[in-house]
Protein backbone atom coordinates (compact mmCIF):
# COMPACT_ATOMS: atom_id res chain seq x y z
CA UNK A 1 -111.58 -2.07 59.00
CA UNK A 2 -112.13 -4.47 56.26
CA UNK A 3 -111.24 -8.47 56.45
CA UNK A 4 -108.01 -7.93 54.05
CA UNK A 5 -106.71 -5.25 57.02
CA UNK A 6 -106.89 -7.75 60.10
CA UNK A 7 -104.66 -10.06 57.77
CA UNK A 8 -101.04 -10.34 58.01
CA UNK A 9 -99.52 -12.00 54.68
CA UNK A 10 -96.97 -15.00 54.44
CA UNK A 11 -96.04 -17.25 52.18
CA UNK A 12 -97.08 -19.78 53.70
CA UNK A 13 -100.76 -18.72 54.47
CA UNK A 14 -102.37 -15.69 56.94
CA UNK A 15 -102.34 -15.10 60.54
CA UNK A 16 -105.27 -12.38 61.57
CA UNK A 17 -103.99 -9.68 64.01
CA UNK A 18 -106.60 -9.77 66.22
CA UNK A 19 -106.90 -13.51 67.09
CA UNK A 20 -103.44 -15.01 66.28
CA UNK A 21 -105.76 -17.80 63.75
CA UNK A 22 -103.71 -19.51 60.83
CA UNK A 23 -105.72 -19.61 57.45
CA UNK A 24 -104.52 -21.72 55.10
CA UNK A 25 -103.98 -19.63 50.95
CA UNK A 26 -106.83 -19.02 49.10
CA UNK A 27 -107.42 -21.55 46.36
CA UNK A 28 -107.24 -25.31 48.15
CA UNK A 29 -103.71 -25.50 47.57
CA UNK A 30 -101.11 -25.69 50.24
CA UNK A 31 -97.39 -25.79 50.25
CA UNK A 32 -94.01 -23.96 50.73
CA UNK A 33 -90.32 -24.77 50.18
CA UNK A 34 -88.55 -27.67 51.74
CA UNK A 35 -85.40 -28.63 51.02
CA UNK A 36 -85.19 -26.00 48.26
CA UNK A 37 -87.77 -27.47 46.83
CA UNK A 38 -91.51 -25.78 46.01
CA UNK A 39 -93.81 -28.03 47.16
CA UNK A 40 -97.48 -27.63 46.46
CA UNK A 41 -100.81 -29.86 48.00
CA UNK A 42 -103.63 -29.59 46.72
CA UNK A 43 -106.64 -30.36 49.31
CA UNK A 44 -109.39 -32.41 47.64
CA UNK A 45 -112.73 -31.18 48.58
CA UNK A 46 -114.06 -34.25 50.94
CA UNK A 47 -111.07 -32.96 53.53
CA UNK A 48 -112.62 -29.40 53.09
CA UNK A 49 -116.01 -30.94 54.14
CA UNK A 50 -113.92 -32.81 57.27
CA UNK A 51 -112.70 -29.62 58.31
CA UNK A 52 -115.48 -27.34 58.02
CA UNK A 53 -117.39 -29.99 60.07
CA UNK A 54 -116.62 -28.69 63.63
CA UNK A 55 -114.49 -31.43 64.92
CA UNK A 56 -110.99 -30.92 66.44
CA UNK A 57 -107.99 -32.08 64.90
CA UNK A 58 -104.71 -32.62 66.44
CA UNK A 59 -101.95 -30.70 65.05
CA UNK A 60 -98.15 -31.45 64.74
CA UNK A 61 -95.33 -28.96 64.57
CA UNK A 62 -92.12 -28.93 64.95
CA UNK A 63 -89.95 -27.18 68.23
CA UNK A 64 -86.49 -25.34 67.41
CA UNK A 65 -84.56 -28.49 68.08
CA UNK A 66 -86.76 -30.98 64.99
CA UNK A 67 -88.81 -32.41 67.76
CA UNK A 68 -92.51 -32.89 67.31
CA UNK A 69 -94.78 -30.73 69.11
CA UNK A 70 -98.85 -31.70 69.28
CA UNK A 71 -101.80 -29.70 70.22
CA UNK A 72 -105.43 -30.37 70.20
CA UNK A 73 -106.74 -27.31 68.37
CA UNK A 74 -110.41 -26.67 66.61
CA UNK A 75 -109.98 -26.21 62.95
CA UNK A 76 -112.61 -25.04 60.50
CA UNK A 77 -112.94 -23.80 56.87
CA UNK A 78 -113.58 -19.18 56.46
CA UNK A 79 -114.20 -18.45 53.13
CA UNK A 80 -112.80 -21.10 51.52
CA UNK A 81 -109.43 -21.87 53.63
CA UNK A 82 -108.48 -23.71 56.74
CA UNK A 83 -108.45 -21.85 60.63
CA UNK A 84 -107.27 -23.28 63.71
CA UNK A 85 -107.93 -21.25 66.76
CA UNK A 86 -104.85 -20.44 68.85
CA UNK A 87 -103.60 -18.01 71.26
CA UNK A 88 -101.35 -15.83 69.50
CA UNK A 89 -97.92 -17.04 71.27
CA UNK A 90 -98.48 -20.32 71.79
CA UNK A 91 -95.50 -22.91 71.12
CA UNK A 92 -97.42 -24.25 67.52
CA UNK A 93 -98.10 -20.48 66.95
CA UNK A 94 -94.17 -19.91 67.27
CA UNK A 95 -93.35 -22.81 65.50
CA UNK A 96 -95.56 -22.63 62.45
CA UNK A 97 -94.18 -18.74 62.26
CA UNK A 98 -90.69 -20.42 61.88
CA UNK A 99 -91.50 -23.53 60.03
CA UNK A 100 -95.23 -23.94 58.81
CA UNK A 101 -94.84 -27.69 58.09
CA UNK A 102 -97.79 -28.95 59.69
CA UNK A 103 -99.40 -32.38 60.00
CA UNK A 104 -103.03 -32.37 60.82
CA UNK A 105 -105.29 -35.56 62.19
CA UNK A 106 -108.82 -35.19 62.64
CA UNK A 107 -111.18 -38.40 63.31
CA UNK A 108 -114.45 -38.20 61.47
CA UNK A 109 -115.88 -41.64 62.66
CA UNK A 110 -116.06 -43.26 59.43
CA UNK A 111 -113.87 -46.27 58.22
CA UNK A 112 -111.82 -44.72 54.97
CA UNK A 113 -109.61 -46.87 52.37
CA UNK A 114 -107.17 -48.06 54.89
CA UNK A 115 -109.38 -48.69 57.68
């Protein structure tokens, strides 16, 4: 079975069948639709080296009712887009299914811009 088969499609990015992980689309560009409105990131290439560099990150989604939900997850970078590991059901695995706004944090140790 080839990579492409253990890959559900989305719009907003792949979940593999086998290990319920979210990849991010191909390309370094995220986004989706929020308030009827396409919105499109595009991920400079220093966060690519933050996330391919092992660390965990802390992930926000959002529960049914708008509240926030956060999980301490390990993200990395396959092939050129973003994983988080997850057990397939999980609340953020349910939410991101329904909404897949996301906020990621990850501490690298170094002092950026604005501190």
């Amino acid at each position: 079975m080839g990579h492409e088969d253990k890959l559900e499609q989305s719009s907003h990015g792949r979940r593999s069948r086998e290990s319920g992980c979210f990849t991010s689309p191909p390309s370094g560009e995220v986004g989706g639709e929020v308030a009827g409105r396409r919105q499109t990131l595009r991920i400079p290439d220093t966060a690519f080296e933050v996330l391919g560099s092992g660390r965990l990150a802390h992930i926000v989604t959002l529960n049914p009712d708008g509240s926030p939900q956060m999980s301490c997850v390990w993200v990395g970078v396959d092939d050129g887009e973003i994983v988080l590991a997850s057990l397939p059901r999980n609340r953020k695995v349910r939410n991101i299914e329904r909404d897949p706004r996301v906020i990621l944090s990850i501490e690298t140790g170094r002092k950026g811009r604005n501190g």
